[in-house]
N, C-alpha and C. Protein backbone atom coordinates (compact mmCIF):
# COMPACT_ATOMS: atom_id res chain seq x y z
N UNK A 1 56.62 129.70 138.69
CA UNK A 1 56.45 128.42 139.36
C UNK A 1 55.88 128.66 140.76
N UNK A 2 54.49 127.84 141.22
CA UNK A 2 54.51 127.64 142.38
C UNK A 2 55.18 127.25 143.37
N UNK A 3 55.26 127.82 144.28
CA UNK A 3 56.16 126.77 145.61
C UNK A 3 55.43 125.83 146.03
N UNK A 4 56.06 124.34 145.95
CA UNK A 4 55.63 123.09 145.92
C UNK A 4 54.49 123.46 147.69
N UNK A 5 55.08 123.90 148.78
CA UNK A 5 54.37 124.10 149.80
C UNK A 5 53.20 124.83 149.76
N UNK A 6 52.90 125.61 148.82
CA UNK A 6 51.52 126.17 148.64
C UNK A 6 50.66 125.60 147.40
N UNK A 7 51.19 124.48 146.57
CA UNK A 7 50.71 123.73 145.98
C UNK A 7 49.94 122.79 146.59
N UNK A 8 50.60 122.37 147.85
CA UNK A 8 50.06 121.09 148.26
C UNK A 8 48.76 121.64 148.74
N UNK A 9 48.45 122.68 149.75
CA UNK A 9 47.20 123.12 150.66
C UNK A 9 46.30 124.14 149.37
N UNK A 10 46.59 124.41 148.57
CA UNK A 10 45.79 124.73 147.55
C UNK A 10 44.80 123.86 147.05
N UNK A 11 43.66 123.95 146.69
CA UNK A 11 42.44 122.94 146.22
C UNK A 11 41.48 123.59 145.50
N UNK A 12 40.71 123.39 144.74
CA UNK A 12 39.64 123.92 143.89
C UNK A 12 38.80 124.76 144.38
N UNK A 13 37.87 125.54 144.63
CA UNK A 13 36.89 126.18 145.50
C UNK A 13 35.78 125.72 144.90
N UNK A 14 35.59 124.94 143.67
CA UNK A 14 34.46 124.51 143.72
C UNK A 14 34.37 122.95 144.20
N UNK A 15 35.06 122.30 144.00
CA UNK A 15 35.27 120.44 144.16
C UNK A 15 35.78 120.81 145.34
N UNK A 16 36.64 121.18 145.44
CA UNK A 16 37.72 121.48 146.76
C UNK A 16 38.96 119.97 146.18
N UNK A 17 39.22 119.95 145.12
CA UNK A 17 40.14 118.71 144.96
C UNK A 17 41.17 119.54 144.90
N UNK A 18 42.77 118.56 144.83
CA UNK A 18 43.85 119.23 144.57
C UNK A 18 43.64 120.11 143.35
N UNK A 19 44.93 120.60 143.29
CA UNK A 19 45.16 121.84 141.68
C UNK A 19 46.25 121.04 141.48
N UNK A 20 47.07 121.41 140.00
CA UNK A 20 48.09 121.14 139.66
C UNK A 20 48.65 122.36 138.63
N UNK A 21 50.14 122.31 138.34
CA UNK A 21 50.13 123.38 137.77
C UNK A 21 50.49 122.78 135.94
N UNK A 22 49.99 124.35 135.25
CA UNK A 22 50.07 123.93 133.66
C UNK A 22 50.42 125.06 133.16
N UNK A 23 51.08 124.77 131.86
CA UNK A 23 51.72 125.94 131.08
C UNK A 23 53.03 126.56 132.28
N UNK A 24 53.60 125.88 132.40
CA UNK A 24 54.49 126.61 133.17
C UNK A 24 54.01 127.88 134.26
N UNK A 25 53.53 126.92 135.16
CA UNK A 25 53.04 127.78 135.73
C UNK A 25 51.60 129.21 135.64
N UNK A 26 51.59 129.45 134.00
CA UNK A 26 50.43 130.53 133.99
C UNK A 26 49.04 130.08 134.41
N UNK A 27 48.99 128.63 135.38
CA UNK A 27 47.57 128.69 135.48
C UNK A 27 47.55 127.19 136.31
N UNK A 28 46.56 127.48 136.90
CA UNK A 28 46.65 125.73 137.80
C UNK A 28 45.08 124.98 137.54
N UNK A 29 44.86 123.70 137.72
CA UNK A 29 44.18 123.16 136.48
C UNK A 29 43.56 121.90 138.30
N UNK A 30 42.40 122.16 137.92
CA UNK A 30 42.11 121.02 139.19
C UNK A 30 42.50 119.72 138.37
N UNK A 31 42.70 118.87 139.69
CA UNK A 31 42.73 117.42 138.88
C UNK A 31 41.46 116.59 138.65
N UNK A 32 40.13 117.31 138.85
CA UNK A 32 39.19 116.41 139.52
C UNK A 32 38.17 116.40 137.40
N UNK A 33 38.85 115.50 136.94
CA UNK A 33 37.79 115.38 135.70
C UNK A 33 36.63 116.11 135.13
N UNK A 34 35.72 115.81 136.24
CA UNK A 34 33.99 115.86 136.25
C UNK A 34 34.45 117.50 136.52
N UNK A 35 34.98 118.54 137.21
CA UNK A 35 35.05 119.92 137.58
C UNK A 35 35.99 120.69 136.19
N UNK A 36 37.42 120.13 136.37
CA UNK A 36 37.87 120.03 134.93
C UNK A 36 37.74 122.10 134.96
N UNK A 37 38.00 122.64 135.92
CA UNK A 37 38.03 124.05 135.59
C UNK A 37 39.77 124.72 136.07
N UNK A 38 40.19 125.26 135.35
CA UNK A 38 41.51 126.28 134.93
C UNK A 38 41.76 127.59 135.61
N UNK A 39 42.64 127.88 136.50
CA UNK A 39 42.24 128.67 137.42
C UNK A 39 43.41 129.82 137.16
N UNK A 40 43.66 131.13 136.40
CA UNK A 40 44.72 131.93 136.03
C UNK A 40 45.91 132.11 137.28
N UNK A 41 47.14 132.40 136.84
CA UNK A 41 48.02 133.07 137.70
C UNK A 41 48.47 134.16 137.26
N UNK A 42 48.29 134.90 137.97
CA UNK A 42 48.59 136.56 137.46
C UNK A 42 50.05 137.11 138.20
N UNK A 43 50.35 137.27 137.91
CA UNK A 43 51.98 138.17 138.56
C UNK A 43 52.47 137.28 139.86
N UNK A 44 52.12 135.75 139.47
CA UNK A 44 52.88 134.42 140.48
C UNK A 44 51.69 134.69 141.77
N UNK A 45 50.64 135.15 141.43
CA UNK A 45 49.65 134.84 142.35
C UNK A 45 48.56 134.37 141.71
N UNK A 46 47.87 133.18 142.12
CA UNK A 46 46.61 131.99 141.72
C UNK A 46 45.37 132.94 141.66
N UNK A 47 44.89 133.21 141.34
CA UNK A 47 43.16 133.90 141.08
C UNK A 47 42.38 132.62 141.10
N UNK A 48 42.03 132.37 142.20
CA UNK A 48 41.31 131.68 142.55
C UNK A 48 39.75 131.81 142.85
N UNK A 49 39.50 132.32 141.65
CA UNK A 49 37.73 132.46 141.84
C UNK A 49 37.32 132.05 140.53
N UNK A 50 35.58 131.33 141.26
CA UNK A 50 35.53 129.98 140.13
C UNK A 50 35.24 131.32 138.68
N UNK A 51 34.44 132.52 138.67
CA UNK A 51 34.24 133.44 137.82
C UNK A 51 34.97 133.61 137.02
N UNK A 52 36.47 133.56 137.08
CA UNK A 52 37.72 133.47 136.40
C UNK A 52 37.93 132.36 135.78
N UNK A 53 37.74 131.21 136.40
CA UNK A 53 38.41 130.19 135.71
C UNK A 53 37.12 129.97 134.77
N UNK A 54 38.37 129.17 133.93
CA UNK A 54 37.84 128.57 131.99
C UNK A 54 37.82 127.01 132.34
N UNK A 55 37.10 126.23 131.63
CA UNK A 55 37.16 124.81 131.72
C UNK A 55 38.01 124.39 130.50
N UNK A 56 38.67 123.55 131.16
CA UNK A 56 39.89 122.66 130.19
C UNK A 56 39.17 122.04 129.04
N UNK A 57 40.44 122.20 128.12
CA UNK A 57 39.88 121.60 126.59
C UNK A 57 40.06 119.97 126.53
């Protein structure tokens, strides 16, 4: 689980919209539709590069 305080200042690097988290945590998911890209968490840290992330089904 993320800590709600680094949830909030977290944002997409490509939209820059919020994230949210999914699958319990293994991965945080922008909210922004049209971007719609999936961003991994690896050992409770976000990998936040767009190269990594998968677009939502």
């Amino acid at each position: 689980m993320i800590e709600p305080s680094l949830l909030e200042i977290l944002a997409c690097p490509k939209c820059h919209s919020p994230l949210r988290e999914e699958d319990a945590a293994s991965a945080l998911a922008c909210t922004n539709s049209e971007c719609a890209l999936v961003y991994p968490v690896r050992d409770g840290i976000p990998v936040l590069l767009i190269d990594e992330a998968t677009k939502a089904a």
